[in-house]
N, C-alpha and C. Protein backbone atom coordinates (compact mmCIF):
# COMPACT_ATOMS: atom_id res chain seq x y z
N UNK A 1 -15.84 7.04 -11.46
CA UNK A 1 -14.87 6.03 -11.87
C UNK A 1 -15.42 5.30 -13.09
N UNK A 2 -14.42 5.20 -13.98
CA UNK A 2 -15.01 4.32 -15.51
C UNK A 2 -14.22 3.43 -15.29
N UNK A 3 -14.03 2.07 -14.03
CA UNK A 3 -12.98 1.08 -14.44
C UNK A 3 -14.12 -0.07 -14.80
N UNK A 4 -13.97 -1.66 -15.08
CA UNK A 4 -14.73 -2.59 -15.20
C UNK A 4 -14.75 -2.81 -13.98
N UNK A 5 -15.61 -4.02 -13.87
CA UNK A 5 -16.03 -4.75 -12.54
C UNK A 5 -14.61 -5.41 -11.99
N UNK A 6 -13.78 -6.12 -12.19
CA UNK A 6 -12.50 -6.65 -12.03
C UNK A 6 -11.76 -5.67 -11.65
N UNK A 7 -11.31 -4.52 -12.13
CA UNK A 7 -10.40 -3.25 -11.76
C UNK A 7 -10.80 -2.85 -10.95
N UNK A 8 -12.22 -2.51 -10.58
CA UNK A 8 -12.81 -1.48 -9.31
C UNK A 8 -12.28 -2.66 -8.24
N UNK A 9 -12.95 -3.68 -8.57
CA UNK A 9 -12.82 -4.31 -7.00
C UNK A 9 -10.94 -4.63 -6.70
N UNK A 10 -10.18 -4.62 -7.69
CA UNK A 10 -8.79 -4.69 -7.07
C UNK A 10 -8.40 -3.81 -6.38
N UNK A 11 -8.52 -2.30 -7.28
CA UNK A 11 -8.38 -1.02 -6.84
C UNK A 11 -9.01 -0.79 -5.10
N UNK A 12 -10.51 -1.85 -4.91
CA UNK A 12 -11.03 -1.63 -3.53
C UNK A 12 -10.26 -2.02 -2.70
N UNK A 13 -10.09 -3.59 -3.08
CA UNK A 13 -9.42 -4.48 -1.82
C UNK A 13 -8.25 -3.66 -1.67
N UNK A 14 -7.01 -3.20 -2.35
CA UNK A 14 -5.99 -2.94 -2.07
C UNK A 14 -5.98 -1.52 -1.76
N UNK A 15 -7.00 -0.73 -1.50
CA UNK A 15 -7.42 0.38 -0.82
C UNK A 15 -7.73 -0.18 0.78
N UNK A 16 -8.48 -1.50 0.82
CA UNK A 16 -9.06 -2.62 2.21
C UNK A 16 -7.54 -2.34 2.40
N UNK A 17 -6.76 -3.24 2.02
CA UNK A 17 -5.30 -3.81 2.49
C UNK A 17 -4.62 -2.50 3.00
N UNK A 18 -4.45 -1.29 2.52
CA UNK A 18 -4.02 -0.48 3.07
C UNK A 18 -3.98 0.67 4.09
N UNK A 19 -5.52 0.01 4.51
CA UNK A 19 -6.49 0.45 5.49
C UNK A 19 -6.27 -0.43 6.93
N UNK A 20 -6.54 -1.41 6.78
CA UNK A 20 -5.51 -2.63 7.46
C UNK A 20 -3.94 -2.18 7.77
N UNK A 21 -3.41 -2.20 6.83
CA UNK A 21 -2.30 -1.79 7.15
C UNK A 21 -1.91 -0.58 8.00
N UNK A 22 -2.81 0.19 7.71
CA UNK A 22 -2.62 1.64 8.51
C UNK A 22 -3.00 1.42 10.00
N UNK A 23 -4.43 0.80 10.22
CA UNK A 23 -4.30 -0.01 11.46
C UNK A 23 -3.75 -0.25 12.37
N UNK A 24 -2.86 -1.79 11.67
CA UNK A 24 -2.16 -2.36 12.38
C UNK A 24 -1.17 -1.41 13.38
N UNK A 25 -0.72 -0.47 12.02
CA UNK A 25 0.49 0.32 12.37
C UNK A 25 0.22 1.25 13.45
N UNK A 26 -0.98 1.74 13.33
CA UNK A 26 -1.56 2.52 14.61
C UNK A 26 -2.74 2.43 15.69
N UNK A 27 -1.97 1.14 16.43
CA UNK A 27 -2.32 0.29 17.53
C UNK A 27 -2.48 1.55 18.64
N UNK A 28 -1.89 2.61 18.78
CA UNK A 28 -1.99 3.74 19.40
C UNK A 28 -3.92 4.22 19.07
N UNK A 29 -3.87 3.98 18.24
CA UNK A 29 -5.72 4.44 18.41
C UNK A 29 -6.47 3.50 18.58
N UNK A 30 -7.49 3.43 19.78
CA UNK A 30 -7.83 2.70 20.32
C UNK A 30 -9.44 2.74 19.62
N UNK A 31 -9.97 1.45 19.53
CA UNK A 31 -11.47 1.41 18.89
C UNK A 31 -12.28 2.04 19.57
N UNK A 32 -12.27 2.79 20.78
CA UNK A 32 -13.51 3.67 21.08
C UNK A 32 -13.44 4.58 20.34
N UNK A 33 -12.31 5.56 20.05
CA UNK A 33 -11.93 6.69 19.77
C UNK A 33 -12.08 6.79 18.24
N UNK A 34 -11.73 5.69 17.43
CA UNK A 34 -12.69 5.12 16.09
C UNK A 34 -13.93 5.14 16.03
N UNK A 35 -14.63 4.79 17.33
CA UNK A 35 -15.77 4.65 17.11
C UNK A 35 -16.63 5.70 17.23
N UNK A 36 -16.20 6.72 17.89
CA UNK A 36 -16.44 8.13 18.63
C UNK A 36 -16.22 9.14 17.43
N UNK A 37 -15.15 8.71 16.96
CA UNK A 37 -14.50 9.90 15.26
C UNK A 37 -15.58 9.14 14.08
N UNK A 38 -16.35 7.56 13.71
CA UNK A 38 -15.92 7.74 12.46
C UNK A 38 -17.38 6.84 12.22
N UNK A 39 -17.80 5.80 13.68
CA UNK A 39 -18.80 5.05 14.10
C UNK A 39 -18.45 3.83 13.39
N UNK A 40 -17.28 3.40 13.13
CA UNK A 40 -16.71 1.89 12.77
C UNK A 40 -15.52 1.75 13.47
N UNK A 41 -15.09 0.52 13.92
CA UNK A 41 -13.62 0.63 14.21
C UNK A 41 -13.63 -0.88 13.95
N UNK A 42 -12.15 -1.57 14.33
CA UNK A 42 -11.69 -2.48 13.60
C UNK A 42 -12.42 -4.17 13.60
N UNK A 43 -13.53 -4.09 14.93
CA UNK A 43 -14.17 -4.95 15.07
C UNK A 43 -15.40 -4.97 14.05
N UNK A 44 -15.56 -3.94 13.71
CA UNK A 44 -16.41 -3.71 12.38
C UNK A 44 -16.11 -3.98 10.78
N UNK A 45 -14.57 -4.02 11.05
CA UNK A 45 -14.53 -4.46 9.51
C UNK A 45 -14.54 -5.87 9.88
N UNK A 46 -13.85 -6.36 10.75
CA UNK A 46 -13.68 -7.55 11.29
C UNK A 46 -15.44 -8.32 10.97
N UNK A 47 -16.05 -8.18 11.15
CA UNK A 47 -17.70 -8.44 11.20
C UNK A 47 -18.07 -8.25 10.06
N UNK A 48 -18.00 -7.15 9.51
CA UNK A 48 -18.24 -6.64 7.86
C UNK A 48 -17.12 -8.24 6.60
N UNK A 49 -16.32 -8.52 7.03
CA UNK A 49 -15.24 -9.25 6.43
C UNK A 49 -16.22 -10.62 6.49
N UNK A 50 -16.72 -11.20 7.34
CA UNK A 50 -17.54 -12.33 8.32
C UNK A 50 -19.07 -12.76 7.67
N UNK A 51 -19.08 -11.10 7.39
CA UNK A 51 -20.67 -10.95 6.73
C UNK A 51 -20.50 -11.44 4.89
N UNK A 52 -19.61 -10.67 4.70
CA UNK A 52 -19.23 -10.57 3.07
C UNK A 52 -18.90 -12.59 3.05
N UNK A 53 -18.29 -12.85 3.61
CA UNK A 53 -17.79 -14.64 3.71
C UNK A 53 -19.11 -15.26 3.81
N UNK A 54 -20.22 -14.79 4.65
CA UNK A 54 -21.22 -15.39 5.09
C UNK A 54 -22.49 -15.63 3.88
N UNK A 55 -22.10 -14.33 3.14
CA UNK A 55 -23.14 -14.35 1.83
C UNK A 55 -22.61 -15.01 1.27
N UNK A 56 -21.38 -15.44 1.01
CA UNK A 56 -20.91 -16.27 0.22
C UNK A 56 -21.04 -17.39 0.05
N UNK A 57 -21.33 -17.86 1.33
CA UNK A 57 -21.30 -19.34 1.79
C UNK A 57 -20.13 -20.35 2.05
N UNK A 58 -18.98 -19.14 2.62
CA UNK A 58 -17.43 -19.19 3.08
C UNK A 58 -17.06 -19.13 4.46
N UNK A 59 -16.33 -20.35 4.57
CA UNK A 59 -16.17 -20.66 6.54
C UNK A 59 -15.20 -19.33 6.33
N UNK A 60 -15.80 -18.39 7.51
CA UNK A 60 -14.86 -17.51 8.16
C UNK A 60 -15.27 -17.29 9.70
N UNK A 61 -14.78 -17.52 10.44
CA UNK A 61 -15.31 -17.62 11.81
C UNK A 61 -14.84 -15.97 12.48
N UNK A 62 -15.46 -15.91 13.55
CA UNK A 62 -15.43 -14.68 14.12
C UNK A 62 -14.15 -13.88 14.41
N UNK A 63 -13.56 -15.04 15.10
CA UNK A 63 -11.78 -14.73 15.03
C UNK A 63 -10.89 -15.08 14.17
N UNK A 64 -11.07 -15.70 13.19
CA UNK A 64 -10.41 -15.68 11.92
C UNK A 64 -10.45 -14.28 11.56
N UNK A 65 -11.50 -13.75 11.35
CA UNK A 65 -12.28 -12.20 10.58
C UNK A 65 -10.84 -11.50 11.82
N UNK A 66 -11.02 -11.41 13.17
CA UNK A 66 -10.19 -10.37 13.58
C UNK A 66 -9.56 -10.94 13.55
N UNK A 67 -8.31 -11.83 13.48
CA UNK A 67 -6.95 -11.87 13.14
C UNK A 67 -6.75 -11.67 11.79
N UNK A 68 -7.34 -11.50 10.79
CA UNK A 68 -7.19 -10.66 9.77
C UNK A 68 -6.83 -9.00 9.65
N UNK A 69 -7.72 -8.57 10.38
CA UNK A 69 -8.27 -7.44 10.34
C UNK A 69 -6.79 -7.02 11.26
N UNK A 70 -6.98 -7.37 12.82
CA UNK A 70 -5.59 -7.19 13.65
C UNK A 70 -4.59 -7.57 13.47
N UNK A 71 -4.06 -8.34 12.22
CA UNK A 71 -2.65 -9.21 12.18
C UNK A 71 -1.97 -9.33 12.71
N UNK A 72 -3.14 -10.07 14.42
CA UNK A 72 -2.71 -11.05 15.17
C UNK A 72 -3.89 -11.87 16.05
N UNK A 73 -4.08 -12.83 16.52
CA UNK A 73 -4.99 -13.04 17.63
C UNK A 73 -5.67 -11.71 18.57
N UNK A 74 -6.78 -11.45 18.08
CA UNK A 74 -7.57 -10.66 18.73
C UNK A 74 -7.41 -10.06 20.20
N UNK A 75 -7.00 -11.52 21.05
CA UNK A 75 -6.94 -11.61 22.00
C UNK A 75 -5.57 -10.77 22.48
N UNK A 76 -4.77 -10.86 21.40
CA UNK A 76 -2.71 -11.12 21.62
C UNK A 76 -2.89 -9.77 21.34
N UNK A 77 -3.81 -9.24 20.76
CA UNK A 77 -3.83 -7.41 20.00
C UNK A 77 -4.41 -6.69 21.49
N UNK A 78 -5.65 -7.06 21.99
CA UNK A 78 -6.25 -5.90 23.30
C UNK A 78 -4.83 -6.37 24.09
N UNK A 79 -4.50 -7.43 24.86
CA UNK A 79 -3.60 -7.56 25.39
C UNK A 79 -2.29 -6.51 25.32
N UNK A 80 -1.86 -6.33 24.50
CA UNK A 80 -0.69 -5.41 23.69
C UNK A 80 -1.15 -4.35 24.17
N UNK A 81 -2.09 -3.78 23.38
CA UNK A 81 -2.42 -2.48 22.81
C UNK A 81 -3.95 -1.63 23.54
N UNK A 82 -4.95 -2.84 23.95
CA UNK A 82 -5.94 -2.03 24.63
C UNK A 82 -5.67 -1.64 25.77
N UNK A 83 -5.92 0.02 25.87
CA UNK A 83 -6.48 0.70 27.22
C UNK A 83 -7.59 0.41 27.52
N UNK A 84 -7.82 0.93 28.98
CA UNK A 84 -9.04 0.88 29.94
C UNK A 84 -10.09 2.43 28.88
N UNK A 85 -10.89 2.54 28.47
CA UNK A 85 -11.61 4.09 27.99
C UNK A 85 -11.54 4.76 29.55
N UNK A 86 -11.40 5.74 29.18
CA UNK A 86 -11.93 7.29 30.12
C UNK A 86 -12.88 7.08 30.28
N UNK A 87 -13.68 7.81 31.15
CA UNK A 87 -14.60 8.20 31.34
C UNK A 87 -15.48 8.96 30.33
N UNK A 88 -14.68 9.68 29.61
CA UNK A 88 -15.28 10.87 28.53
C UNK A 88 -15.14 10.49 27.70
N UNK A 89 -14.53 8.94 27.13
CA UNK A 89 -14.39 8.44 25.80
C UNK A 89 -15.65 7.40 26.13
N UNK A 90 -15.98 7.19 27.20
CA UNK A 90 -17.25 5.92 27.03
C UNK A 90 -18.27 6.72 27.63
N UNK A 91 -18.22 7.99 28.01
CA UNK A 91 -19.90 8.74 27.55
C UNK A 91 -19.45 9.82 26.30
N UNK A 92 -18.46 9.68 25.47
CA UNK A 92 -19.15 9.92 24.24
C UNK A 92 -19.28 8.90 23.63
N UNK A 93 -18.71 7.83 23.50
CA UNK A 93 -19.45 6.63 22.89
C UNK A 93 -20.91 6.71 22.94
N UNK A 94 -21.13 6.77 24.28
CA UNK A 94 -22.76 6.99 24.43
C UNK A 94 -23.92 7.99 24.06
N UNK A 95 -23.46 9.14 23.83
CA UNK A 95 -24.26 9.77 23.27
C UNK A 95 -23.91 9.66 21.59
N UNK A 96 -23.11 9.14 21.09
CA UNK A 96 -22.91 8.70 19.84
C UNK A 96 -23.66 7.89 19.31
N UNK A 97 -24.30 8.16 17.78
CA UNK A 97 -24.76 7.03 17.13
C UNK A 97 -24.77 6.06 16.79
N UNK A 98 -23.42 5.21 17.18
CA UNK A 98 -22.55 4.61 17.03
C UNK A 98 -23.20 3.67 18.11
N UNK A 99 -23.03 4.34 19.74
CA UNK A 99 -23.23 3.85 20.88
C UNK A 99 -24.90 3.76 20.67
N UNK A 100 -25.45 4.07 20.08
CA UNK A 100 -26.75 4.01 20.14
C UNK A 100 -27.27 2.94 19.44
N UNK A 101 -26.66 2.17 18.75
CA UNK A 101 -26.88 1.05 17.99
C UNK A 101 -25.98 0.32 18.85
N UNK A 102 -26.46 -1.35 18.47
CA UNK A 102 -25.25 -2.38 18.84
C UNK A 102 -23.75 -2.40 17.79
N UNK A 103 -22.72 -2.99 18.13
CA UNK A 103 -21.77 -2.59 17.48
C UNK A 103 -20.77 -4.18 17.62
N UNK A 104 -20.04 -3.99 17.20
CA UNK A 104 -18.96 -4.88 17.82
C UNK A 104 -18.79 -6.28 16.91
């Protein structure tokens, strides 16, 4: 990429925003199964979002970060949308690298 510093990072965020967006829209995939396919899921950008605010020296609190990320109360999103994992989705979590580090 030959853009300046200003272009790359618009071009990023609104690559972020549409990543988010895809998300939201597919509440059908559940963050183990993210986490199992890709070793991030949405509590990770959520944290990653928290971290980036934190270097900054920008109030973003933990659930601010996921009601961003979920565009809705964290809480109002598992409610909705989280399943219980399988059995075979939370021992591959576990033998995953993913599961082998802390996460969340």
């Amino acid at each position: 990429m030959n853009f300046d510093e200003k272009t790359q990072t618009e071009l990023e965020a609104a690559a972020f925003r549409r990543l988010l967006s895809h998300l939201r829209e597919r509440a059908d995939v559940q963050n183990i199964d993210l986490m199992n396919l890709s070793g991030f899921c949405r509590n990770c950008l959520s944290n990653w979002m928290k971290d980036a605010a934190d270097e900054r020296g920008l109030a973003l609190s933990r659930d601010e970060a996921r009601e961003h990320v979920y565009g809705m109360p964290y809480e109002d999103w598992k409610a909705k949308n989280q399943r219980e994992a399988s059995a075979e989705q939370v021992a591959a979590f576990a033998k995953s690298p993913a599961g082998q580090n802390k996460h969340g």
